[in-house]
Protein backbone atom coordinates (compact mmCIF):
# COMPACT_ATOMS: atom_id res chain seq x y z
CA UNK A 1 17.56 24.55 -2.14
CA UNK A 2 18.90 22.33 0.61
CA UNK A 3 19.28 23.44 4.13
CA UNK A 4 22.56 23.10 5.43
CA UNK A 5 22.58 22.47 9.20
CA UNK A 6 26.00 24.21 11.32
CA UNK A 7 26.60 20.68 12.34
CA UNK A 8 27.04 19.51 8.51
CA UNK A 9 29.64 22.34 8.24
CA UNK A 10 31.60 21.82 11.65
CA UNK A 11 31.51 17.76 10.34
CA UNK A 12 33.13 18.80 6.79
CA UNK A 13 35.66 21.29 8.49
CA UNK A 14 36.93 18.78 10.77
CA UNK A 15 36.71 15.76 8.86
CA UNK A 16 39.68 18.05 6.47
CA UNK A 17 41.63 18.97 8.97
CA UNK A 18 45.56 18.37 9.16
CA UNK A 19 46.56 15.95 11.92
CA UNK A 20 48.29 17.52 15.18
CA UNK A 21 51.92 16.50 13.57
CA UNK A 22 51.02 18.88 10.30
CA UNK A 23 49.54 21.44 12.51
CA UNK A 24 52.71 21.73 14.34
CA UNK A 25 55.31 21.55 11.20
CA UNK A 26 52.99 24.03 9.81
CA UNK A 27 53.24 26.55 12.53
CA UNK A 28 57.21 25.52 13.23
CA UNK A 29 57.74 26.53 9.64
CA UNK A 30 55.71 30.00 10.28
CA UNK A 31 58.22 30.76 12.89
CA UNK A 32 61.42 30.06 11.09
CA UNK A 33 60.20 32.08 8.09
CA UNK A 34 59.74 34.89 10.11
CA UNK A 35 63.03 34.34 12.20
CA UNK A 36 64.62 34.62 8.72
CA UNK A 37 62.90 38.21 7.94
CA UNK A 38 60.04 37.33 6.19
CA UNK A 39 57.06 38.94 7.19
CA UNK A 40 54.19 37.43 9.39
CA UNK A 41 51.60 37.97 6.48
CA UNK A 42 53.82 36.10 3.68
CA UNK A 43 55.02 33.89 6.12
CA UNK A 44 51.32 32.00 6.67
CA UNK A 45 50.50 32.36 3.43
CA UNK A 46 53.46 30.65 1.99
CA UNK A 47 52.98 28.08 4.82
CA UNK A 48 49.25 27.20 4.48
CA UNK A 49 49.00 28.05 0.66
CA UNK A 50 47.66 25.07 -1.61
CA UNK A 51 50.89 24.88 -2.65
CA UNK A 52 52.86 24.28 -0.03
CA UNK A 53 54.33 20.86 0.60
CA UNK A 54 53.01 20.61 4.12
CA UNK A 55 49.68 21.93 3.19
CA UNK A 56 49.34 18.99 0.19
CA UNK A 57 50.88 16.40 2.89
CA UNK A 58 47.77 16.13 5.12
């Protein structure tokens, strides 16, 4: 089996990371779900959710 070093891992996490812009749509729309009642827990899941179109844009 391979050895995977922490560095290969941080590499891979940020090389799939949204850019700043998503980030910040992404956590906008967090806020405005939950200013319109939904929960804080549904809200972020809807939001970053594979599904989501934000999610797919990055």
């Amino acid at each position: 089996m391979a050895e995977i070093d922490i560095s290969d891992v941080l590499n891979l996490a940020l090389k799939n990371l949204p850019s700043k812009d998503i980030q910040q749509a992404m956590l906008d729309e967090v806020k405005q779900r939950m200013e319109s009642g939904e929960s804080e827990e549904l809200a972020i899941h809807n939001v970053f959710s594979n599904n989501s179109p934000l999610n797919k844009a990055h």
